[in-house]
PDB file of N, CA and C in Angstrom:
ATOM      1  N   UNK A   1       0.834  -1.200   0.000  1.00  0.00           N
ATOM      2  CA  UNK A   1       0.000   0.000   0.000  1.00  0.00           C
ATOM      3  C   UNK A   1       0.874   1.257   0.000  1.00  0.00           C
ATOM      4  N   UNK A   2       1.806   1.053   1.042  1.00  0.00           N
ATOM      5  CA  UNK A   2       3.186   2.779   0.924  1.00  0.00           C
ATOM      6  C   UNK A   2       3.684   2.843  -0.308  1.00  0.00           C
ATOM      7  N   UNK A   3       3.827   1.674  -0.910  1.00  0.00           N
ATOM      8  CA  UNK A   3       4.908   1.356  -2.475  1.00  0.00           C
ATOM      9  C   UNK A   3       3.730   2.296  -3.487  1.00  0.00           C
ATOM     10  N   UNK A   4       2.628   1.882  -3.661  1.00  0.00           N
ATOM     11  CA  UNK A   4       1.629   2.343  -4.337  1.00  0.00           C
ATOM     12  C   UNK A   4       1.038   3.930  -4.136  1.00  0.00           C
ATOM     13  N   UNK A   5       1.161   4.656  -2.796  1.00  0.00           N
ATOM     14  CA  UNK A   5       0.951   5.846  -2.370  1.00  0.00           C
ATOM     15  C   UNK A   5       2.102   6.448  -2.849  1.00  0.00           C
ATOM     16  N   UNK A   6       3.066   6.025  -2.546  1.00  0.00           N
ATOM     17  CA  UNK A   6       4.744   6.879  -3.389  1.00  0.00           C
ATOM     18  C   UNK A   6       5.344   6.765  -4.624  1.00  0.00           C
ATOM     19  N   UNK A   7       4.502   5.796  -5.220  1.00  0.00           N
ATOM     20  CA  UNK A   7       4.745   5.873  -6.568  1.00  0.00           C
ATOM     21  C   UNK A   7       3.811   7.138  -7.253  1.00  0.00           C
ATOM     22  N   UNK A   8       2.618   6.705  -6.946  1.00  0.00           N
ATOM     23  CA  UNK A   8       1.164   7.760  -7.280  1.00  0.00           C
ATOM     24  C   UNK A   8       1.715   9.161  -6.872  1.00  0.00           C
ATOM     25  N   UNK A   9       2.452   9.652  -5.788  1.00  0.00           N
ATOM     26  CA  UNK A   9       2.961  10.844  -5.485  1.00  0.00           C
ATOM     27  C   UNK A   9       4.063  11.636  -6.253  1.00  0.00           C
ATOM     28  N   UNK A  10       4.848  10.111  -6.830  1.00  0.00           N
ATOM     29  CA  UNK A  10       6.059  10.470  -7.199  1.00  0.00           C
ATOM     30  C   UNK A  10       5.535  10.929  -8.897  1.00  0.00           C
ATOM     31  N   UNK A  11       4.391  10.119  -9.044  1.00  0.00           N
ATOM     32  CA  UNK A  11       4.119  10.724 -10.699  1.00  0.00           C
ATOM     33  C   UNK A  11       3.361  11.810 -10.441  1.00  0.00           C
ATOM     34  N   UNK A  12       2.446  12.231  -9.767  1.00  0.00           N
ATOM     35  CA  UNK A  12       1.945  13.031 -10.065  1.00  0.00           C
ATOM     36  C   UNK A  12       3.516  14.634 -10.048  1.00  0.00           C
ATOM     37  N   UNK A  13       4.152  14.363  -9.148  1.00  0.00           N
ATOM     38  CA  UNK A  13       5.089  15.528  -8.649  1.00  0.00           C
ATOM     39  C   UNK A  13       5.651  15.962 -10.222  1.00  0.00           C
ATOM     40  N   UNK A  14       6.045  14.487 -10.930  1.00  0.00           N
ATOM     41  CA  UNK A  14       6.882  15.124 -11.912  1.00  0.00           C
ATOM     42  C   UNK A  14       5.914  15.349 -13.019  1.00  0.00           C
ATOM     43  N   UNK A  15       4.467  14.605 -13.009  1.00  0.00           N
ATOM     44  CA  UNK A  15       3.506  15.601 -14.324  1.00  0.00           C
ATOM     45  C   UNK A  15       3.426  17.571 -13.463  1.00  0.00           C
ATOM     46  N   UNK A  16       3.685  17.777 -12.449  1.00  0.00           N
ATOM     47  CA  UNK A  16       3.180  18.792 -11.892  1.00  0.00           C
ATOM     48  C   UNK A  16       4.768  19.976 -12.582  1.00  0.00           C
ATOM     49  N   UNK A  17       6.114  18.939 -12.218  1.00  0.00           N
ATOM     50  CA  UNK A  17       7.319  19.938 -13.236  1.00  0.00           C
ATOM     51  C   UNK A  17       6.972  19.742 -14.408  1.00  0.00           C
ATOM     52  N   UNK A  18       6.628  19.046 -15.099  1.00  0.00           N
ATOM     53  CA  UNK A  18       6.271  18.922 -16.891  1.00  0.00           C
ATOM     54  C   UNK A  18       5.784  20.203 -17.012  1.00  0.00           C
ATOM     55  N   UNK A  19       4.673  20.150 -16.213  1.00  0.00           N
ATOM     56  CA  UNK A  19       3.335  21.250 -16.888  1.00  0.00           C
ATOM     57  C   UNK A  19       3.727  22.818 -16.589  1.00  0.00           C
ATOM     58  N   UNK A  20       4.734  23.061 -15.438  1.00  0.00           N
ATOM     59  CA  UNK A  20       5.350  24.283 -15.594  1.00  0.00           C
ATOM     60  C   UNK A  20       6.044  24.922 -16.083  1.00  0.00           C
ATOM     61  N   UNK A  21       6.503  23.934 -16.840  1.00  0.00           N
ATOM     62  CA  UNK A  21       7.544  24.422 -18.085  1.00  0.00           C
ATOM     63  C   UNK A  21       7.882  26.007 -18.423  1.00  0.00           C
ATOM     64  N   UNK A  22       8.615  26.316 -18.391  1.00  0.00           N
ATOM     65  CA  UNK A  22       8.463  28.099 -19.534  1.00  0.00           C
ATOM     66  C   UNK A  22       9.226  27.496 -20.948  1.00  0.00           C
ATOM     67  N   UNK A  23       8.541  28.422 -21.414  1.00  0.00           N
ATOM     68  CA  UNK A  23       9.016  28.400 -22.944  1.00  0.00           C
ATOM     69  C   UNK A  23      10.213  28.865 -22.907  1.00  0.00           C
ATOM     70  N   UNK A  24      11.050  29.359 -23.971  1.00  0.00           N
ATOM     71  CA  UNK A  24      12.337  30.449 -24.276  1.00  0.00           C
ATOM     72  C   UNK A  24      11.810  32.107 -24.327  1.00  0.00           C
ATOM     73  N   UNK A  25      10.556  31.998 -24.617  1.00  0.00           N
ATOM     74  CA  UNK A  25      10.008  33.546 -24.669  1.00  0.00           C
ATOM     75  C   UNK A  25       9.425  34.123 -23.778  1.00  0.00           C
ATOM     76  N   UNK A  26       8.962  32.669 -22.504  1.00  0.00           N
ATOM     77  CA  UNK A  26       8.605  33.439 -21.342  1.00  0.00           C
ATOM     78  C   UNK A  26       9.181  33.555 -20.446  1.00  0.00           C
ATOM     79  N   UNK A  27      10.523  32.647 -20.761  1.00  0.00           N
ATOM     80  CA  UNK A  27      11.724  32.812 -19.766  1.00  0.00           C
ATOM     81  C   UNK A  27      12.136  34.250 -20.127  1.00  0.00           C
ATOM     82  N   UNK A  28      12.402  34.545 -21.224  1.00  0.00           N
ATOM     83  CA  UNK A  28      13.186  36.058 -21.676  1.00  0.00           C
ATOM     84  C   UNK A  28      12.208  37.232 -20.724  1.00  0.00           C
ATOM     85  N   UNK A  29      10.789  37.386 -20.822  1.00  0.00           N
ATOM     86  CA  UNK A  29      10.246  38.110 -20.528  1.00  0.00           C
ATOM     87  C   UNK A  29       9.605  37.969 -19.143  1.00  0.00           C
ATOM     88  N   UNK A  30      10.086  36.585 -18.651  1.00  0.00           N
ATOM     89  CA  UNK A  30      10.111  36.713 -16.998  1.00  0.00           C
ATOM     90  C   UNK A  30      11.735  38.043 -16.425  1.00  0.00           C
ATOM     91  N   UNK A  31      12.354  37.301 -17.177  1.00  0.00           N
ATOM     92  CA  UNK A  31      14.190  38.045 -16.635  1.00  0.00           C
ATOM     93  C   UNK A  31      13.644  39.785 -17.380  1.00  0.00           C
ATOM     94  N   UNK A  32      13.360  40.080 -18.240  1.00  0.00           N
ATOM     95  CA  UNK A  32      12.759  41.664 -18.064  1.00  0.00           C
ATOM     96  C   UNK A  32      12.002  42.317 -17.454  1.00  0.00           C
ATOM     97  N   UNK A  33      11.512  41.427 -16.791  1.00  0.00           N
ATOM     98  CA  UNK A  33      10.198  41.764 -15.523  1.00  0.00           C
ATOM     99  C   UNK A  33      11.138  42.049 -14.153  1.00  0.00           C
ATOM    100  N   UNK A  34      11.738  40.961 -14.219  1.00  0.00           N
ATOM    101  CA  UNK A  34      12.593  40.835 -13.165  1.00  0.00           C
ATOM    102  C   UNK A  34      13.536  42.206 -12.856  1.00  0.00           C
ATOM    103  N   UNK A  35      14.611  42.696 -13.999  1.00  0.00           N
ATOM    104  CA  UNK A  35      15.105  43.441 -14.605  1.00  0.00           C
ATOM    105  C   UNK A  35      14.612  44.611 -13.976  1.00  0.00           C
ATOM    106  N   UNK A  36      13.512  44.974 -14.458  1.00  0.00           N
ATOM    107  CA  UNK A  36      12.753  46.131 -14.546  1.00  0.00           C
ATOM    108  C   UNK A  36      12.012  46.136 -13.038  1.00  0.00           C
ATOM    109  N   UNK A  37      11.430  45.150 -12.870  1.00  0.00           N
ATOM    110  CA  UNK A  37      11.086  45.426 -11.013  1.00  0.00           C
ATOM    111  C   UNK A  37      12.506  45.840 -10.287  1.00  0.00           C
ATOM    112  N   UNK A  38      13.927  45.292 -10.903  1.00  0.00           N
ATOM    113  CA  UNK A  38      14.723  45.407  -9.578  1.00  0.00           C
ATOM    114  C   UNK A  38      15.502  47.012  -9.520  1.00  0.00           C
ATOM    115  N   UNK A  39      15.798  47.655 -11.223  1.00  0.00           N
ATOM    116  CA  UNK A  39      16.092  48.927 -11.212  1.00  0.00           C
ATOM    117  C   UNK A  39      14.708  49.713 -10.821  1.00  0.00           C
ATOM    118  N   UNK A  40      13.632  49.359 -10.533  1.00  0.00           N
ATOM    119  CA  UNK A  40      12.563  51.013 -10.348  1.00  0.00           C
ATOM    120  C   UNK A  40      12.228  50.506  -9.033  1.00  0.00           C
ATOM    121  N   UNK A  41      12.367  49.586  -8.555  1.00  0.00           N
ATOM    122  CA  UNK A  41      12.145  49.011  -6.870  1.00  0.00           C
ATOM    123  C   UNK A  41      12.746  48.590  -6.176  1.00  0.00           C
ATOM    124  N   UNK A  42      13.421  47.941  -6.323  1.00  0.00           N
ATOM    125  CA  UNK A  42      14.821  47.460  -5.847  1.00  0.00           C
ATOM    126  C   UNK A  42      14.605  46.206  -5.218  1.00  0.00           C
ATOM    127  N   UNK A  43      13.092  45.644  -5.293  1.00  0.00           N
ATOM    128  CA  UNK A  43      13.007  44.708  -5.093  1.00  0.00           C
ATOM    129  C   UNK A  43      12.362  43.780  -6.284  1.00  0.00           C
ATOM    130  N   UNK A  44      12.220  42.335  -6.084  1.00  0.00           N
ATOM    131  CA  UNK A  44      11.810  41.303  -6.797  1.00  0.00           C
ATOM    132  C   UNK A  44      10.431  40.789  -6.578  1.00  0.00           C
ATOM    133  N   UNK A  45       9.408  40.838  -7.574  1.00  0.00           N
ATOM    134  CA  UNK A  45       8.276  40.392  -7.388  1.00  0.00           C
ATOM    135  C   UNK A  45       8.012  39.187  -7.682  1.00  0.00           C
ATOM    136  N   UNK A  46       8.328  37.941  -7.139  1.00  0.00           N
ATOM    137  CA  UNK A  46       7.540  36.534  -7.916  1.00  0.00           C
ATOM    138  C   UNK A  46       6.661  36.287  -8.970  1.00  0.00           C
ATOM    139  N   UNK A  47       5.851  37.462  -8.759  1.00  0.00           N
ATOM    140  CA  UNK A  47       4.486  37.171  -9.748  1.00  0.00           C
ATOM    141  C   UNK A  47       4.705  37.379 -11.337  1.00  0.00           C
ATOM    142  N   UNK A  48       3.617  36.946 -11.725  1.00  0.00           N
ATOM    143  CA  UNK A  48       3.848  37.020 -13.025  1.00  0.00           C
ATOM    144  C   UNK A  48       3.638  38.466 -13.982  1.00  0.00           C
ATOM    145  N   UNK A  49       4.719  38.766 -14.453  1.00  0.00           N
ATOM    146  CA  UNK A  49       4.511  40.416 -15.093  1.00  0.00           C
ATOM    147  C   UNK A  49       3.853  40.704 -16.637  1.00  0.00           C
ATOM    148  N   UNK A  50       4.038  41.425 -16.529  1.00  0.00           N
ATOM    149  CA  UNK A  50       3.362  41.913 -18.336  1.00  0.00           C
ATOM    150  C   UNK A  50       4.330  41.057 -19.600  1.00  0.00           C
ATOM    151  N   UNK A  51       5.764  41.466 -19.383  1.00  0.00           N
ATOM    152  CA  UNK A  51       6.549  40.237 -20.607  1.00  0.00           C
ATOM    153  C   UNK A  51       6.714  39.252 -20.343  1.00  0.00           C
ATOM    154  N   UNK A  52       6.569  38.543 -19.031  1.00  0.00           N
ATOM    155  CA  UNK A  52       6.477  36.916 -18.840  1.00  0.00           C
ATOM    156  C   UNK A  52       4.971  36.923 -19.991  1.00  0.00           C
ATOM    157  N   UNK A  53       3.965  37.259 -19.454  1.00  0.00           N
ATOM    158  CA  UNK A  53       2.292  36.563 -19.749  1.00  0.00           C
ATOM    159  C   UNK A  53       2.678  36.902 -21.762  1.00  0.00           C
ATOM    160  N   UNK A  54       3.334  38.292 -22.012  1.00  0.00           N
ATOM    161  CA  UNK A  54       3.463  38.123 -23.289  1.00  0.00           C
ATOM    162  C   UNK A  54       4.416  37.409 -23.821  1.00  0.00           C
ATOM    163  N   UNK A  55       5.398  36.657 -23.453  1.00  0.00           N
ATOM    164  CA  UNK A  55       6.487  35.528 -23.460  1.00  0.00           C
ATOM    165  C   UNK A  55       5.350  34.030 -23.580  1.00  0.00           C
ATOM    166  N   UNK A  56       4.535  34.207 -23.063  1.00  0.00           N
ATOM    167  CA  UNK A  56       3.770  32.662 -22.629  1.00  0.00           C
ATOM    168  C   UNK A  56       2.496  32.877 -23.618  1.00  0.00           C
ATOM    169  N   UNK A  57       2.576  33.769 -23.935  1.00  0.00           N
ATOM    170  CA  UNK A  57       1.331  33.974 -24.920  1.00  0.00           C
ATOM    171  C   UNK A  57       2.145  33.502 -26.738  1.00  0.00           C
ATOM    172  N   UNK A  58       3.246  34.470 -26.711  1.00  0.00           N
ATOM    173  CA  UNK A  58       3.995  33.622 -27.930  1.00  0.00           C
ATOM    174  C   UNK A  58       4.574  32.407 -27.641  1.00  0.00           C
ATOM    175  N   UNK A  59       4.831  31.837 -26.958  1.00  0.00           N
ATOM    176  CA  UNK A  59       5.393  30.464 -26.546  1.00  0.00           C
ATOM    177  C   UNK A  59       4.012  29.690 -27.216  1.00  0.00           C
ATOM    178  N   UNK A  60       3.118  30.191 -26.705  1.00  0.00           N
ATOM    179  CA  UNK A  60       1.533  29.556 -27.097  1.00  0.00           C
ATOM    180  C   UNK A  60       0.995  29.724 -28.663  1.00  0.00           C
ATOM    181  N   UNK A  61       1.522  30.465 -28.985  1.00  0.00           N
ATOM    182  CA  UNK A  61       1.324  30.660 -30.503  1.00  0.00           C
ATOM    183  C   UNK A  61       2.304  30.174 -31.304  1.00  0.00           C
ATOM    184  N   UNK A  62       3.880  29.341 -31.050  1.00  0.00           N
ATOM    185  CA  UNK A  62       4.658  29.338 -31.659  1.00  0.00           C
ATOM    186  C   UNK A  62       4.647  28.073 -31.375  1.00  0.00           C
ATOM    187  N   UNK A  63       4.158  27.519 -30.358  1.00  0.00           N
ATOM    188  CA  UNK A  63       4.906  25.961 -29.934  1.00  0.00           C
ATOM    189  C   UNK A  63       6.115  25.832 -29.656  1.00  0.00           C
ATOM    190  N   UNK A  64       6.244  27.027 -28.435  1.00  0.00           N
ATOM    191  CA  UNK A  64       7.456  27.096 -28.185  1.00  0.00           C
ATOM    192  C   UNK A  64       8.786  27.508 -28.909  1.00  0.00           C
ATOM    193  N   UNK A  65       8.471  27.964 -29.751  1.00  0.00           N
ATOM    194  CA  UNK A  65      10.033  28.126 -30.837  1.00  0.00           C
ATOM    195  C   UNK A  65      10.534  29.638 -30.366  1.00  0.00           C
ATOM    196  N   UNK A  66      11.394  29.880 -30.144  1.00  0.00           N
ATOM    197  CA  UNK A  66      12.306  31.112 -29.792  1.00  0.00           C
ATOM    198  C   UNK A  66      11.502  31.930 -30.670  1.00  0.00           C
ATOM    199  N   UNK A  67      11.575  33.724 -30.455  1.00  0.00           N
ATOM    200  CA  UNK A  67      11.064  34.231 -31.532  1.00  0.00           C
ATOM    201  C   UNK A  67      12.499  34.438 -32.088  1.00  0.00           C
ATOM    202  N   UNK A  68      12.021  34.933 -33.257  1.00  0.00           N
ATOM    203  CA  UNK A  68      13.928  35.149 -33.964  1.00  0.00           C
ATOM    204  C   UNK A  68      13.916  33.945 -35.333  1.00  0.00           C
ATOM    205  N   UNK A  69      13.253  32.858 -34.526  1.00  0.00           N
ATOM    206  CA  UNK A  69      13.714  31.640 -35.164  1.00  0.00           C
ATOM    207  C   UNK A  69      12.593  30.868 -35.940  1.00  0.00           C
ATOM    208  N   UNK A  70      13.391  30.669 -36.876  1.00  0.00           N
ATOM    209  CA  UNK A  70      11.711  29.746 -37.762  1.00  0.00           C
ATOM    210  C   UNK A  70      12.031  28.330 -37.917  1.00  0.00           C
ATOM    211  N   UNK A  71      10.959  27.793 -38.243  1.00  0.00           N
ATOM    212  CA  UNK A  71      11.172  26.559 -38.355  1.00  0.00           C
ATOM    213  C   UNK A  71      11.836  26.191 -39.540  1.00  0.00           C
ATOM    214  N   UNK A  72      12.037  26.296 -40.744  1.00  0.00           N
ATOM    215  CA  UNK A  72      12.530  26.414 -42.065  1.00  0.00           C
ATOM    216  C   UNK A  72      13.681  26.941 -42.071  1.00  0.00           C
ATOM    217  N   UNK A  73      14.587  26.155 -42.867  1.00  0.00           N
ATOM    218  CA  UNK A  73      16.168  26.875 -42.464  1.00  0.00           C
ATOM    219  C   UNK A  73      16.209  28.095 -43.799  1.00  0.00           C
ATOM    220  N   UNK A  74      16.572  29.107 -43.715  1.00  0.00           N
ATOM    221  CA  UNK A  74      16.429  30.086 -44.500  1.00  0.00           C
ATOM    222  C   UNK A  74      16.990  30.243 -46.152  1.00  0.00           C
ATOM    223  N   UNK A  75      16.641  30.842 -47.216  1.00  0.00           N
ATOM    224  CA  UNK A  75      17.255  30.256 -48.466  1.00  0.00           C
ATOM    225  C   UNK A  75      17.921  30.705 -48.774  1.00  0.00           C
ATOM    226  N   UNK A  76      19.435  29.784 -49.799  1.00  0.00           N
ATOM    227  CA  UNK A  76      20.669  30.191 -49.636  1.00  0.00           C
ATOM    228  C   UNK A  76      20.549  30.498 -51.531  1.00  0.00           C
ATOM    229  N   UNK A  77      21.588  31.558 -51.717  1.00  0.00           N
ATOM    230  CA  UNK A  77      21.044  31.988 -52.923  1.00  0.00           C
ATOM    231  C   UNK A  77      22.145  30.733 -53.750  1.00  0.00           C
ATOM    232  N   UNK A  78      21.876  30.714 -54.966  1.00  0.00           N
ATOM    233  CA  UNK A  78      22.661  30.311 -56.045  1.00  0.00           C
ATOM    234  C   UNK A  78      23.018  30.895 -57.147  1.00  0.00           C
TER     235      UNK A  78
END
Protein backbone atom coordinates (compact mmCIF):
# COMPACT_ATOMS: atom_id res chain seq x y z
CA UNK A 1 0.00 0.00 0.00
CA UNK A 2 3.19 2.78 0.92
CA UNK A 3 4.91 1.36 -2.48
CA UNK A 4 1.63 2.34 -4.34
CA UNK A 5 0.95 5.85 -2.37
CA UNK A 6 4.74 6.88 -3.39
CA UNK A 7 4.75 5.87 -6.57
CA UNK A 8 1.16 7.76 -7.28
CA UNK A 9 2.96 10.84 -5.48
CA UNK A 10 6.06 10.47 -7.20
CA UNK A 11 4.12 10.72 -10.70
CA UNK A 12 1.94 13.03 -10.06
CA UNK A 13 5.09 15.53 -8.65
CA UNK A 14 6.88 15.12 -11.91
CA UNK A 15 3.51 15.60 -14.32
CA UNK A 16 3.18 18.79 -11.89
CA UNK A 17 7.32 19.94 -13.24
CA UNK A 18 6.27 18.92 -16.89
CA UNK A 19 3.34 21.25 -16.89
CA UNK A 20 5.35 24.28 -15.59
CA UNK A 21 7.54 24.42 -18.09
CA UNK A 22 8.46 28.10 -19.53
CA UNK A 23 9.02 28.40 -22.94
CA UNK A 24 12.34 30.45 -24.28
CA UNK A 25 10.01 33.55 -24.67
CA UNK A 26 8.60 33.44 -21.34
CA UNK A 27 11.72 32.81 -19.77
CA UNK A 28 13.19 36.06 -21.68
CA UNK A 29 10.25 38.11 -20.53
CA UNK A 30 10.11 36.71 -17.00
CA UNK A 31 14.19 38.05 -16.63
CA UNK A 32 12.76 41.66 -18.06
CA UNK A 33 10.20 41.76 -15.52
CA UNK A 34 12.59 40.84 -13.16
CA UNK A 35 15.11 43.44 -14.61
CA UNK A 36 12.75 46.13 -14.55
CA UNK A 37 11.09 45.43 -11.01
CA UNK A 38 14.72 45.41 -9.58
CA UNK A 39 16.09 48.93 -11.21
CA UNK A 40 12.56 51.01 -10.35
CA UNK A 41 12.15 49.01 -6.87
CA UNK A 42 14.82 47.46 -5.85
CA UNK A 43 13.01 44.71 -5.09
CA UNK A 44 11.81 41.30 -6.80
CA UNK A 45 8.28 40.39 -7.39
CA UNK A 46 7.54 36.53 -7.92
CA UNK A 47 4.49 37.17 -9.75
CA UNK A 48 3.85 37.02 -13.03
CA UNK A 49 4.51 40.42 -15.09
CA UNK A 50 3.36 41.91 -18.34
CA UNK A 51 6.55 40.24 -20.61
CA UNK A 52 6.48 36.92 -18.84
CA UNK A 53 2.29 36.56 -19.75
CA UNK A 54 3.46 38.12 -23.29
CA UNK A 55 6.49 35.53 -23.46
CA UNK A 56 3.77 32.66 -22.63
CA UNK A 57 1.33 33.97 -24.92
CA UNK A 58 4.00 33.62 -27.93
CA UNK A 59 5.39 30.46 -26.55
CA UNK A 60 1.53 29.56 -27.10
CA UNK A 61 1.32 30.66 -30.50
CA UNK A 62 4.66 29.34 -31.66
CA UNK A 63 4.91 25.96 -29.93
CA UNK A 64 7.46 27.10 -28.19
CA UNK A 65 10.03 28.13 -30.84
CA UNK A 66 12.31 31.11 -29.79
CA UNK A 67 11.06 34.23 -31.53
CA UNK A 68 13.93 35.15 -33.96
CA UNK A 69 13.71 31.64 -35.16
CA UNK A 70 11.71 29.75 -37.76
CA UNK A 71 11.17 26.56 -38.35
CA UNK A 72 12.53 26.41 -42.07
CA UNK A 73 16.17 26.87 -42.46
CA UNK A 74 16.43 30.09 -44.50
CA UNK A 75 17.26 30.26 -48.47
CA UNK A 76 20.67 30.19 -49.64
CA UNK A 77 21.04 31.99 -52.92
CA UNK A 78 22.66 30.31 -56.05
Amino acid sequence: MLKSVLAATAAVAMLSIAACSQGPNEEAGEAADTAHEQSTTGTTDMGQGPQEEAGEALDQATQGTPSGETTTPPATGS
